[in-house]
PDB file of N, CA and C in Angstrom:
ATOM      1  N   UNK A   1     320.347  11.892-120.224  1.00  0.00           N
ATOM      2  CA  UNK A   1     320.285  10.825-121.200  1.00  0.00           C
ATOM      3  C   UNK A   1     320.293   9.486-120.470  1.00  0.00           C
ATOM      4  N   UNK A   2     319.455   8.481-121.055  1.00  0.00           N
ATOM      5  CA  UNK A   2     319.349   7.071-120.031  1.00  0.00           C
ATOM      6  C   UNK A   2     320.342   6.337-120.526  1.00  0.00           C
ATOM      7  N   UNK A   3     321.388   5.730-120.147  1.00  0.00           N
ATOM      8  CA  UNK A   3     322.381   4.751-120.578  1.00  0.00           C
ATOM      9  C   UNK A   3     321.808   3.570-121.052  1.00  0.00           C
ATOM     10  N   UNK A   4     322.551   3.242-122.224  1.00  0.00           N
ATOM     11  CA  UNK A   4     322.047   2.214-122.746  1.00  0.00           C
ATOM     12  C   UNK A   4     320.640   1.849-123.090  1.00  0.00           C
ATOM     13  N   UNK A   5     320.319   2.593-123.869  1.00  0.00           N
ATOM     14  CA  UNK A   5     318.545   2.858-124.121  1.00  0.00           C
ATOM     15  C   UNK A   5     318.469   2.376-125.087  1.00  0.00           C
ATOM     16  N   UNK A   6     319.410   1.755-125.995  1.00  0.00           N
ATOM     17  CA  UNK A   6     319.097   0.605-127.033  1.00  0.00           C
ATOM     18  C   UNK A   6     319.084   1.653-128.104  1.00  0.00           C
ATOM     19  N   UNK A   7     318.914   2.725-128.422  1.00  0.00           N
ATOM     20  CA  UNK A   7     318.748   3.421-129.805  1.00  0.00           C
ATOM     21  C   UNK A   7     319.461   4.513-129.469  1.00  0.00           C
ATOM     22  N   UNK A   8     319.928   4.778-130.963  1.00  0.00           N
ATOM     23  CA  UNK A   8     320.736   6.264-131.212  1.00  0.00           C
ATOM     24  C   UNK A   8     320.197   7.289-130.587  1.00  0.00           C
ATOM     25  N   UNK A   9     320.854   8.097-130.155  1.00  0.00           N
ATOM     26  CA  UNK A   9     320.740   9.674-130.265  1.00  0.00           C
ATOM     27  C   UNK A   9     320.607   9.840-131.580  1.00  0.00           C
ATOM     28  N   UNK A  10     319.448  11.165-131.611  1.00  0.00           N
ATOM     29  CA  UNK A  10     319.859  11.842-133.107  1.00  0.00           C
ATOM     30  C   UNK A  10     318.496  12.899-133.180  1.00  0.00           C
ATOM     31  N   UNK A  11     318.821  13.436-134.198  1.00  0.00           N
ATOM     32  CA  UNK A  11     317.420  14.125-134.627  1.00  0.00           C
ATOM     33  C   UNK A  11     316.009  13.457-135.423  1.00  0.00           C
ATOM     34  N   UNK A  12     316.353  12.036-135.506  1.00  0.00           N
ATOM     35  CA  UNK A  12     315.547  11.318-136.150  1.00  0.00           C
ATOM     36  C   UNK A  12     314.472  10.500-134.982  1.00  0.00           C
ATOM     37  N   UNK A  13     315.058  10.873-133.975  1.00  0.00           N
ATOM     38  CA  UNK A  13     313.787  10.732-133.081  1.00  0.00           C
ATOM     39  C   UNK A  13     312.878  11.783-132.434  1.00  0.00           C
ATOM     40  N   UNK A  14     313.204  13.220-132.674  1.00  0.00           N
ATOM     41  CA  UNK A  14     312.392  14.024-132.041  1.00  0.00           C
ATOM     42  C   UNK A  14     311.215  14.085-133.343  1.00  0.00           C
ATOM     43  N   UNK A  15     310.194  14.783-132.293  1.00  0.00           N
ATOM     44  CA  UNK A  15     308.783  14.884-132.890  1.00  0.00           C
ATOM     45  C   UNK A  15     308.114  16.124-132.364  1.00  0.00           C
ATOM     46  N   UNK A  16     307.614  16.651-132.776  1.00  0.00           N
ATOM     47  CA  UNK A  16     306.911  18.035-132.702  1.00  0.00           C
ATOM     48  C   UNK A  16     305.567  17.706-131.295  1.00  0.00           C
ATOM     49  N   UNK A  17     304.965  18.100-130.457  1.00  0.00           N
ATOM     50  CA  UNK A  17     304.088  17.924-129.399  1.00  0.00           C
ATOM     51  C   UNK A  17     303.218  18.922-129.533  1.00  0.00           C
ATOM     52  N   UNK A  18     302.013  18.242-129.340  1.00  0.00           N
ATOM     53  CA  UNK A  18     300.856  18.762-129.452  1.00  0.00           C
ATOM     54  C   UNK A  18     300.778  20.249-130.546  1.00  0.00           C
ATOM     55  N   UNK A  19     300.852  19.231-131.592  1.00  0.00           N
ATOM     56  CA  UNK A  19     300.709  20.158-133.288  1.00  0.00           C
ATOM     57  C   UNK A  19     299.321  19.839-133.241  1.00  0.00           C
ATOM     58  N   UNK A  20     298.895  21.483-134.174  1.00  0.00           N
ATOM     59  CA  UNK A  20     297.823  21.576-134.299  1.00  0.00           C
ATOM     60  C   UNK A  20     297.174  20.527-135.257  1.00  0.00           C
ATOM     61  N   UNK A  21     295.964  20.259-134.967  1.00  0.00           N
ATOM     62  CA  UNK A  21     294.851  19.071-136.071  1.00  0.00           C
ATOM     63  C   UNK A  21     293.797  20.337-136.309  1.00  0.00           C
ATOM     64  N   UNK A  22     293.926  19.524-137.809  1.00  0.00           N
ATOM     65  CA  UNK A  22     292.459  20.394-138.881  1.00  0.00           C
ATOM     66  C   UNK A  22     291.318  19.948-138.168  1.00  0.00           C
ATOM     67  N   UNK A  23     289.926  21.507-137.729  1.00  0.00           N
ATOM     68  CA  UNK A  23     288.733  20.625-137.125  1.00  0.00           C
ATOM     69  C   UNK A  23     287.639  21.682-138.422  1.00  0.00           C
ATOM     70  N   UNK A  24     286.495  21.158-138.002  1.00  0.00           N
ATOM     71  CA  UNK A  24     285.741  21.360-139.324  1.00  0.00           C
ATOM     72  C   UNK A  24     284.679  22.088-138.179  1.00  0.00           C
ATOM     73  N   UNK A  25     284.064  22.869-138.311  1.00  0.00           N
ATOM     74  CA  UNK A  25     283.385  24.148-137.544  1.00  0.00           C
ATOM     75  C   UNK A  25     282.429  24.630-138.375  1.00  0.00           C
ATOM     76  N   UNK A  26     281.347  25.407-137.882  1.00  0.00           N
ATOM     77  CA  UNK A  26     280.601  26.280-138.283  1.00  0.00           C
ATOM     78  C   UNK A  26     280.402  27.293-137.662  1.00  0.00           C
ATOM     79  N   UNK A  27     280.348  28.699-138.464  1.00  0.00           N
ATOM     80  CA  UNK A  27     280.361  30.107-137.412  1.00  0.00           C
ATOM     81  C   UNK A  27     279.368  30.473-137.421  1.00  0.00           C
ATOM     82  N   UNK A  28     279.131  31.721-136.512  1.00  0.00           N
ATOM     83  CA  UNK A  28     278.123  32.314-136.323  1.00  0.00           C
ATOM     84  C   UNK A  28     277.763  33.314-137.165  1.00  0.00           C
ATOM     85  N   UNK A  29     276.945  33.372-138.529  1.00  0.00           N
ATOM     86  CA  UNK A  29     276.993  34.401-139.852  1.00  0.00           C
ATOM     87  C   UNK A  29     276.947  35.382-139.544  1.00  0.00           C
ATOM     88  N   UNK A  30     276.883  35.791-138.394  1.00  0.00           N
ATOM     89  CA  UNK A  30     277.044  37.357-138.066  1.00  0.00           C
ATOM     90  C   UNK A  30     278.312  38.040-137.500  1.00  0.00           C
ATOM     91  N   UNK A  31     278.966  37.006-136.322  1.00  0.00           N
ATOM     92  CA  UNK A  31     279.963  37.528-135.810  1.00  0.00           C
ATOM     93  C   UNK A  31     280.979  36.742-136.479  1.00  0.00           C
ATOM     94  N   UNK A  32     280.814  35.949-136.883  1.00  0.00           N
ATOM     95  CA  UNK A  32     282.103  35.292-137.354  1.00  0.00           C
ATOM     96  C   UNK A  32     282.990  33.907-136.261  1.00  0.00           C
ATOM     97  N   UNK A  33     281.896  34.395-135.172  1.00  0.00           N
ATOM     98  CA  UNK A  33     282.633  33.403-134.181  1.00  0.00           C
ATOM     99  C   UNK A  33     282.211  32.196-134.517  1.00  0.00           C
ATOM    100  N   UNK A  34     283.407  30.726-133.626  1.00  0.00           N
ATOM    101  CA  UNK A  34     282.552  29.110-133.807  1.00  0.00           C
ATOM    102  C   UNK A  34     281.456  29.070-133.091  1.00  0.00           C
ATOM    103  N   UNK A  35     280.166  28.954-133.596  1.00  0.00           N
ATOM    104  CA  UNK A  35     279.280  28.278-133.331  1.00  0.00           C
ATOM    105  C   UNK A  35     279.103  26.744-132.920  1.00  0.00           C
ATOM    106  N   UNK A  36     279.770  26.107-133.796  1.00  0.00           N
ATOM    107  CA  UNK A  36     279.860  24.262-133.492  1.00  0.00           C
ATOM    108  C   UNK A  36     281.080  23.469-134.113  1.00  0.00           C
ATOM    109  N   UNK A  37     281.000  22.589-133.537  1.00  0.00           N
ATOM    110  CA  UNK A  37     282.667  22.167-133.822  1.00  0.00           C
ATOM    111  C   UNK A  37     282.284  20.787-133.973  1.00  0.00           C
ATOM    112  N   UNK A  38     283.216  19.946-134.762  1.00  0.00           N
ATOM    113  CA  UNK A  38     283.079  18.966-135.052  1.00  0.00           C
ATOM    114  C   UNK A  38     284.002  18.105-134.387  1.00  0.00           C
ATOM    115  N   UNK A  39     283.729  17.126-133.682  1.00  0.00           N
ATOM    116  CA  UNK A  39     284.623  16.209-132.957  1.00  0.00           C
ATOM    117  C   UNK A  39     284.465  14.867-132.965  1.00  0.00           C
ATOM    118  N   UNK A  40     285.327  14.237-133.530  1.00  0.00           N
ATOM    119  CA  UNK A  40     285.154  12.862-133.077  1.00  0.00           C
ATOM    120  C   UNK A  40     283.849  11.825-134.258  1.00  0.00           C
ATOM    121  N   UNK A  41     283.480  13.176-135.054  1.00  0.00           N
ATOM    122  CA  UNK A  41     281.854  12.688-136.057  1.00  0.00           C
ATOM    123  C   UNK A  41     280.825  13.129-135.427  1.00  0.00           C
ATOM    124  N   UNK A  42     281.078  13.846-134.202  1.00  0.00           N
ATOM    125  CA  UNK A  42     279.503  14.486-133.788  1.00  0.00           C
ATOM    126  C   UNK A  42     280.015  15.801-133.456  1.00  0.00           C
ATOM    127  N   UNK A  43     278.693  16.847-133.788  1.00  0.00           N
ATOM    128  CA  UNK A  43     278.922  18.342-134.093  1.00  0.00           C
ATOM    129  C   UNK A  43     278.439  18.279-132.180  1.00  0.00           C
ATOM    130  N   UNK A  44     279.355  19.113-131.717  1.00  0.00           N
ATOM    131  CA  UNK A  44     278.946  20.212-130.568  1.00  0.00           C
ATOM    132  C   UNK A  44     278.730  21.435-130.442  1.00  0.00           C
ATOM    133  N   UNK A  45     277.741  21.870-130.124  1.00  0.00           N
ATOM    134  CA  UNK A  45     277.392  23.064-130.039  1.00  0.00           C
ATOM    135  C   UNK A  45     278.274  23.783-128.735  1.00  0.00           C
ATOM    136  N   UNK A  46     278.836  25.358-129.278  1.00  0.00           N
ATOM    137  CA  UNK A  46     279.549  26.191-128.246  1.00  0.00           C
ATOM    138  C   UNK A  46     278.827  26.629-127.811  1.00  0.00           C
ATOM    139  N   UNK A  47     278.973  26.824-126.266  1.00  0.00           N
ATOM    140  CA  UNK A  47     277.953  27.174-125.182  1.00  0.00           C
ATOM    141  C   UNK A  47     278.697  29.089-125.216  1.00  0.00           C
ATOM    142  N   UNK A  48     279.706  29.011-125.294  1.00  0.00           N
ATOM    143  CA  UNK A  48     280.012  30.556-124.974  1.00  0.00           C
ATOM    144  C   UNK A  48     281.591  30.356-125.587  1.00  0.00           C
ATOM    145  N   UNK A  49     282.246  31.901-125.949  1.00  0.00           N
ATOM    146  CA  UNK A  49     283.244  31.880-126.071  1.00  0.00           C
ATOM    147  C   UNK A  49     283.834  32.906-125.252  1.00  0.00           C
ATOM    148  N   UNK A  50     284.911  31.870-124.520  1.00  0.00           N
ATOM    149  CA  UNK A  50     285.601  32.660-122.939  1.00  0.00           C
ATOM    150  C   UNK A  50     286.444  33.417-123.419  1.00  0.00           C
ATOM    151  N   UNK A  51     286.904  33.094-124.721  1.00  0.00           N
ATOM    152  CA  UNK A  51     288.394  34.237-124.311  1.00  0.00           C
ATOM    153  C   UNK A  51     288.770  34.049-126.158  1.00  0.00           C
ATOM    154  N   UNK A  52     289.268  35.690-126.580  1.00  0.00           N
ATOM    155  CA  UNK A  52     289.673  35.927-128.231  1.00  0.00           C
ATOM    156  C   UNK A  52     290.723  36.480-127.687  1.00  0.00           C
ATOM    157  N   UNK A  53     292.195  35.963-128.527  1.00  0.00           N
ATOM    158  CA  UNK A  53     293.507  36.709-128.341  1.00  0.00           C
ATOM    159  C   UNK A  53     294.166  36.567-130.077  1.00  0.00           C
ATOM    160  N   UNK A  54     295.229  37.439-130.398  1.00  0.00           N
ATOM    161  CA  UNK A  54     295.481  37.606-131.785  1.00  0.00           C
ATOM    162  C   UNK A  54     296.500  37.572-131.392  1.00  0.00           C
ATOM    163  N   UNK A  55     297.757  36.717-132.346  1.00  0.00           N
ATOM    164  CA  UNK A  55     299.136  36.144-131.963  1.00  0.00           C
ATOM    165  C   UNK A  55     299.477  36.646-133.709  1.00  0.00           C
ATOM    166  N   UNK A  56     300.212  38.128-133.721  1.00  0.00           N
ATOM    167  CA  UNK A  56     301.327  38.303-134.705  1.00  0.00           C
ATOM    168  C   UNK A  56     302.512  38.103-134.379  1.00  0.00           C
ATOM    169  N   UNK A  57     303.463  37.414-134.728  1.00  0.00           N
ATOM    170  CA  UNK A  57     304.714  37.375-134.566  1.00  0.00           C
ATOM    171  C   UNK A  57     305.879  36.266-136.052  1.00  0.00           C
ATOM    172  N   UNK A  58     307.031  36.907-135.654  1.00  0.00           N
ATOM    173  CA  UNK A  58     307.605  36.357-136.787  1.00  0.00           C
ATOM    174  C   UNK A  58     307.615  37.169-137.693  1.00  0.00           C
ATOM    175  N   UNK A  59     307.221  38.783-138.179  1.00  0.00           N
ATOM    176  CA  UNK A  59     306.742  39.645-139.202  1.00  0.00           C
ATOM    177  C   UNK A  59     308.138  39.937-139.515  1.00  0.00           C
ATOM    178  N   UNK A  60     309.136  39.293-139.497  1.00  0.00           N
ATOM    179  CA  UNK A  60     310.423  39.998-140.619  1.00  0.00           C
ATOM    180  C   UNK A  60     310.865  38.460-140.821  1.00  0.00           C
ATOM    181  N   UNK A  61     310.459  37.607-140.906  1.00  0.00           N
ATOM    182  CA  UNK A  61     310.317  36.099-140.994  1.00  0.00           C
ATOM    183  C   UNK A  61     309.641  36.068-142.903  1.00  0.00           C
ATOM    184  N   UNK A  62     310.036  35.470-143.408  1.00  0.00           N
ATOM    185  CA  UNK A  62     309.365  34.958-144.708  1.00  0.00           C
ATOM    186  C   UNK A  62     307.435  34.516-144.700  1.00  0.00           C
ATOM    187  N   UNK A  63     307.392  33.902-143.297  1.00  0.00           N
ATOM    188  CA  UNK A  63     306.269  33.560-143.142  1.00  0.00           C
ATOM    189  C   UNK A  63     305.920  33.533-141.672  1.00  0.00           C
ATOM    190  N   UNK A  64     305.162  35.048-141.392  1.00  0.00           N
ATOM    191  CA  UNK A  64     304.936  35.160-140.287  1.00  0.00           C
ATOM    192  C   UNK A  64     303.726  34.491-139.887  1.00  0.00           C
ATOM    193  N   UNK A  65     303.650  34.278-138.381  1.00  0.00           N
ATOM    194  CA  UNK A  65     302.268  33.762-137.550  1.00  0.00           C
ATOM    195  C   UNK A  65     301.835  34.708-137.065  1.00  0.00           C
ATOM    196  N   UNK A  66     300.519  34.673-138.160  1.00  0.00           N
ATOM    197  CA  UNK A  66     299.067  35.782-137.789  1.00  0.00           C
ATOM    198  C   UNK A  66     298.173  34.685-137.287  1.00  0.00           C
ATOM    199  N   UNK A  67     297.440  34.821-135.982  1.00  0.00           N
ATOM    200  CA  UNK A  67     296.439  33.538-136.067  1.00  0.00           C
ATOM    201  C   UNK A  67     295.421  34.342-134.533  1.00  0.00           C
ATOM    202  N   UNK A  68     293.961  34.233-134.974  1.00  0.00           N
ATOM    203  CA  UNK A  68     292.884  34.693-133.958  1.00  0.00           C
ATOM    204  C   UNK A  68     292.883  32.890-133.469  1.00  0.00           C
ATOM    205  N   UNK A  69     292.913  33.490-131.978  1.00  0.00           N
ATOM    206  CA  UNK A  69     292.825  32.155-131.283  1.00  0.00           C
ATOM    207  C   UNK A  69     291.174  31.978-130.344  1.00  0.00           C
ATOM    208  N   UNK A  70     290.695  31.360-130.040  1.00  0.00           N
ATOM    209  CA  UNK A  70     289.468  31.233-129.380  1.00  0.00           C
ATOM    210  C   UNK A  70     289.228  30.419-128.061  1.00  0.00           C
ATOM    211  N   UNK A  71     289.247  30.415-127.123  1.00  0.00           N
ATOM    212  CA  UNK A  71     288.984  29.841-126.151  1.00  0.00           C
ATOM    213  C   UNK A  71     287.523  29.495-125.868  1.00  0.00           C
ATOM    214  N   UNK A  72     287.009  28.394-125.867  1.00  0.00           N
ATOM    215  CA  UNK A  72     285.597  27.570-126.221  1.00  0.00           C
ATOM    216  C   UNK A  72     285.020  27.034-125.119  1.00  0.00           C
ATOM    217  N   UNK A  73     283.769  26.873-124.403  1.00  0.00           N
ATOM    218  CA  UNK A  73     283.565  26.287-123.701  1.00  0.00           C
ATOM    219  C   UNK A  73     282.328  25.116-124.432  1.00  0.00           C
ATOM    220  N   UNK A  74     282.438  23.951-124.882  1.00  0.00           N
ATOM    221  CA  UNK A  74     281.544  23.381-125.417  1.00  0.00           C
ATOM    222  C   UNK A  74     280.120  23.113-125.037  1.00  0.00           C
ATOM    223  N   UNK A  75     278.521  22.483-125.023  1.00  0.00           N
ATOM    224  CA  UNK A  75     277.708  22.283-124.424  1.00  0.00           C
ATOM    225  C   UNK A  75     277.644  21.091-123.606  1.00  0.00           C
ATOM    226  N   UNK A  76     278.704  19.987-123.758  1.00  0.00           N
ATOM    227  CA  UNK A  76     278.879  19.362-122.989  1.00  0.00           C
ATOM    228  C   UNK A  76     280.157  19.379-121.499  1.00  0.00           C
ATOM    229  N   UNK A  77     280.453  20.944-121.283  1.00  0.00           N
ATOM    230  CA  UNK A  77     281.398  20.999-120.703  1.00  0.00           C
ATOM    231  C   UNK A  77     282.840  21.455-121.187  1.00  0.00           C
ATOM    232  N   UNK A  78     283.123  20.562-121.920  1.00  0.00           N
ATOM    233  CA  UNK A  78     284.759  20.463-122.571  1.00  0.00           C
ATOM    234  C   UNK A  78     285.300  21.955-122.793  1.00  0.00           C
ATOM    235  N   UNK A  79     286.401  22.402-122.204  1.00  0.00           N
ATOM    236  CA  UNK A  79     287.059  23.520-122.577  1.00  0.00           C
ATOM    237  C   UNK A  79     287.818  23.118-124.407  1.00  0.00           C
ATOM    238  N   UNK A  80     287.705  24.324-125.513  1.00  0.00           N
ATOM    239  CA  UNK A  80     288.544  23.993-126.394  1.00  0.00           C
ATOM    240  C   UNK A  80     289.111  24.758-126.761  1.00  0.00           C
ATOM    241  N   UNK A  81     290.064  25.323-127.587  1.00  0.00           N
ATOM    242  CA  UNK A  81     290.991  25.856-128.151  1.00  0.00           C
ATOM    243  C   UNK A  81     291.454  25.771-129.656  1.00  0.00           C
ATOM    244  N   UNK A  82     290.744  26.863-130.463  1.00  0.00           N
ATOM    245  CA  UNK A  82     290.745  26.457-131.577  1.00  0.00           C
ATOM    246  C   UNK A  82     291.314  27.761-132.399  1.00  0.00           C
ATOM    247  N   UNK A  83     292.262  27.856-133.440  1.00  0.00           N
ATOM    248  CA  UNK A  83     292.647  29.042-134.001  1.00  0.00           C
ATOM    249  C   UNK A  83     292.237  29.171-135.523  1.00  0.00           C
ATOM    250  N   UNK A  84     292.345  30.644-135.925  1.00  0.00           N
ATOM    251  CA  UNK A  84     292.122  30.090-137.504  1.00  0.00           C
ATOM    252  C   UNK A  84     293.331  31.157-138.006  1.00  0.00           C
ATOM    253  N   UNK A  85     294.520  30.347-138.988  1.00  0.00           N
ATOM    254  CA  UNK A  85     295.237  31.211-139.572  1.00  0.00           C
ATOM    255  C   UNK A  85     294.967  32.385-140.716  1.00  0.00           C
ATOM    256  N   UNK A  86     295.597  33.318-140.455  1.00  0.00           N
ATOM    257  CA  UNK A  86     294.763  34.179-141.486  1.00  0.00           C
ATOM    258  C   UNK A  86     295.207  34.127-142.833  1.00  0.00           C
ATOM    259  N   UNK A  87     294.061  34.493-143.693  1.00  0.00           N
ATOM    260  CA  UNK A  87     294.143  34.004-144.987  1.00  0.00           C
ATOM    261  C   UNK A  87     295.318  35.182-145.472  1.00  0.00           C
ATOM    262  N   UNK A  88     295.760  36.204-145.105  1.00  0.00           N
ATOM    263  CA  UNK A  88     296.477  37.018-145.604  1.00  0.00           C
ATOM    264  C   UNK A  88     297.876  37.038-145.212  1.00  0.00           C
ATOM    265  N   UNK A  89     298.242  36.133-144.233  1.00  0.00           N
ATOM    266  CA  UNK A  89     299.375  35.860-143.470  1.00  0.00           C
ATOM    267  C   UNK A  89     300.272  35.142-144.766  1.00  0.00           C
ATOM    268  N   UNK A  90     301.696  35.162-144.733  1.00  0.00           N
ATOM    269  CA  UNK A  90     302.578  34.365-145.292  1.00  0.00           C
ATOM    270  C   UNK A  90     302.368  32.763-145.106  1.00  0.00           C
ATOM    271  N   UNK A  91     302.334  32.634-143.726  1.00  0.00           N
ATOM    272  CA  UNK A  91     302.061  31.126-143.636  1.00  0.00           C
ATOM    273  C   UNK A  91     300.558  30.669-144.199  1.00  0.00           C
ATOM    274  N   UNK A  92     299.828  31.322-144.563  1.00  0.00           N
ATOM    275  CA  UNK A  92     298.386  30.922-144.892  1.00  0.00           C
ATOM    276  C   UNK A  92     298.577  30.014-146.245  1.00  0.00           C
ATOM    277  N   UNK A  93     299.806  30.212-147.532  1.00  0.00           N
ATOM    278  CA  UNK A  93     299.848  29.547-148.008  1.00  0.00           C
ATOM    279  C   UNK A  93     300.350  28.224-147.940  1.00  0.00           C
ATOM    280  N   UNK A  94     301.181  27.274-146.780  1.00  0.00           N
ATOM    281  CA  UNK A  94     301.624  27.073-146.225  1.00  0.00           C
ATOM    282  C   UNK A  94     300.542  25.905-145.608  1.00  0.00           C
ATOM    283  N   UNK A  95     299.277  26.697-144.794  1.00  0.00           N
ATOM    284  CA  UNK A  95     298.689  25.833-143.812  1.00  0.00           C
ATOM    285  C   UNK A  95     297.241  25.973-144.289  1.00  0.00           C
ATOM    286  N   UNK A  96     297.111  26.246-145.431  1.00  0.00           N
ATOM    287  CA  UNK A  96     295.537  26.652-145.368  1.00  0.00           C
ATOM    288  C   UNK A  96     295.039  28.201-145.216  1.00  0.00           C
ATOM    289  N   UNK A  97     295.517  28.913-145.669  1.00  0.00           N
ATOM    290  CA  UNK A  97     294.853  30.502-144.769  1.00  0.00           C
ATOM    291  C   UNK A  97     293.424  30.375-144.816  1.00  0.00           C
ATOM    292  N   UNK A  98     293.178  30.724-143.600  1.00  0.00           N
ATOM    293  CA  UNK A  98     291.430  31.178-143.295  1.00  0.00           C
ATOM    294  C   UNK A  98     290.933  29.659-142.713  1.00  0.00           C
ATOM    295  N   UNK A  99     291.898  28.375-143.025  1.00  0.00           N
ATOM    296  CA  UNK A  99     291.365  26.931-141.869  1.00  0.00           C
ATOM    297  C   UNK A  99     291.439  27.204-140.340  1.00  0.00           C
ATOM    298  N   UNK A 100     290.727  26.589-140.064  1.00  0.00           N
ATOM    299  CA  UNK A 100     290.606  26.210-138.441  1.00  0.00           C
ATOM    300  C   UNK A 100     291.304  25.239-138.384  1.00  0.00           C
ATOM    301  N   UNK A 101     291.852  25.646-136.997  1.00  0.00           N
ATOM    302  CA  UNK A 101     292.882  24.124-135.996  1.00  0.00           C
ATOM    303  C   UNK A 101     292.424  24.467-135.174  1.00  0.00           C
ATOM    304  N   UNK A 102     292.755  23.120-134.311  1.00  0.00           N
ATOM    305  CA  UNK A 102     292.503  22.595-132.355  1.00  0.00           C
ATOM    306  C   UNK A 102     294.047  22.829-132.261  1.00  0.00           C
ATOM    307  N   UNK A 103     294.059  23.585-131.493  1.00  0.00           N
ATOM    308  CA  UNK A 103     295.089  23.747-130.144  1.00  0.00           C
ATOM    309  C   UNK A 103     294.909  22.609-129.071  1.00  0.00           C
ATOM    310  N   UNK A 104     295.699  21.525-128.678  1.00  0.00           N
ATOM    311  CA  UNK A 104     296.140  21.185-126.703  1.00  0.00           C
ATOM    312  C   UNK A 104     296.939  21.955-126.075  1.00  0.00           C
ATOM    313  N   UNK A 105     296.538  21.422-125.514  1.00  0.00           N
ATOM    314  CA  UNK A 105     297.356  22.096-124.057  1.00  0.00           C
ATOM    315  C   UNK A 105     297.955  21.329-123.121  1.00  0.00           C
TER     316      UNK A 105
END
């Protein structure tokens, strides 16, 4: 703790880090994968998708985390990270079930 830092301790200053943001996407009508992603007001096209992992956990929880995650390589380079919660999950009512989020890192 820094001495004398001018403000309280408390819980009214912590903040959650790198929470997911809603991104707006289009898939591929066949596989279901992102095709293009929307960033910033301009659509990028996905050059490939490096890596699919599925994160259940929390299942004796009221509202467990079901979520297919995607690892993206964009056409301009950019690595991304984007998940979509599932629409059948507890938390889906909650966050959207079946929206896409950006993951940081």
């Amino acid at each position: 703790m820094e001495p004398r830092s001018g403000t309280a301790a408390g819980a009214h200053r912590l903040r959650p880090l790198n929470q997911a943001q809603p991104v707006r996407l289009r898939t591929d009508p066949r596989s279901g994968a992102p095709a293009a992603v929307e960033l910033r007001g301009a659509w990028r096209t996905v050059a490939r998708v490096e890596e699919v992992w599925r994160v259940d956990d929390g299942w004796w929880r009221p509202h467990p985390v079901q979520r297919t995650y995607f690892r993206l390589a964009l056409d301009d380079g950019r690595a991304l990270t984007l998940y979509r919660e599932q629409a059948d999950a507890g938390a889906g009512a909650r966050t959207g079930g079946g929206a896409w989020w950006q993951q940081r890192y």
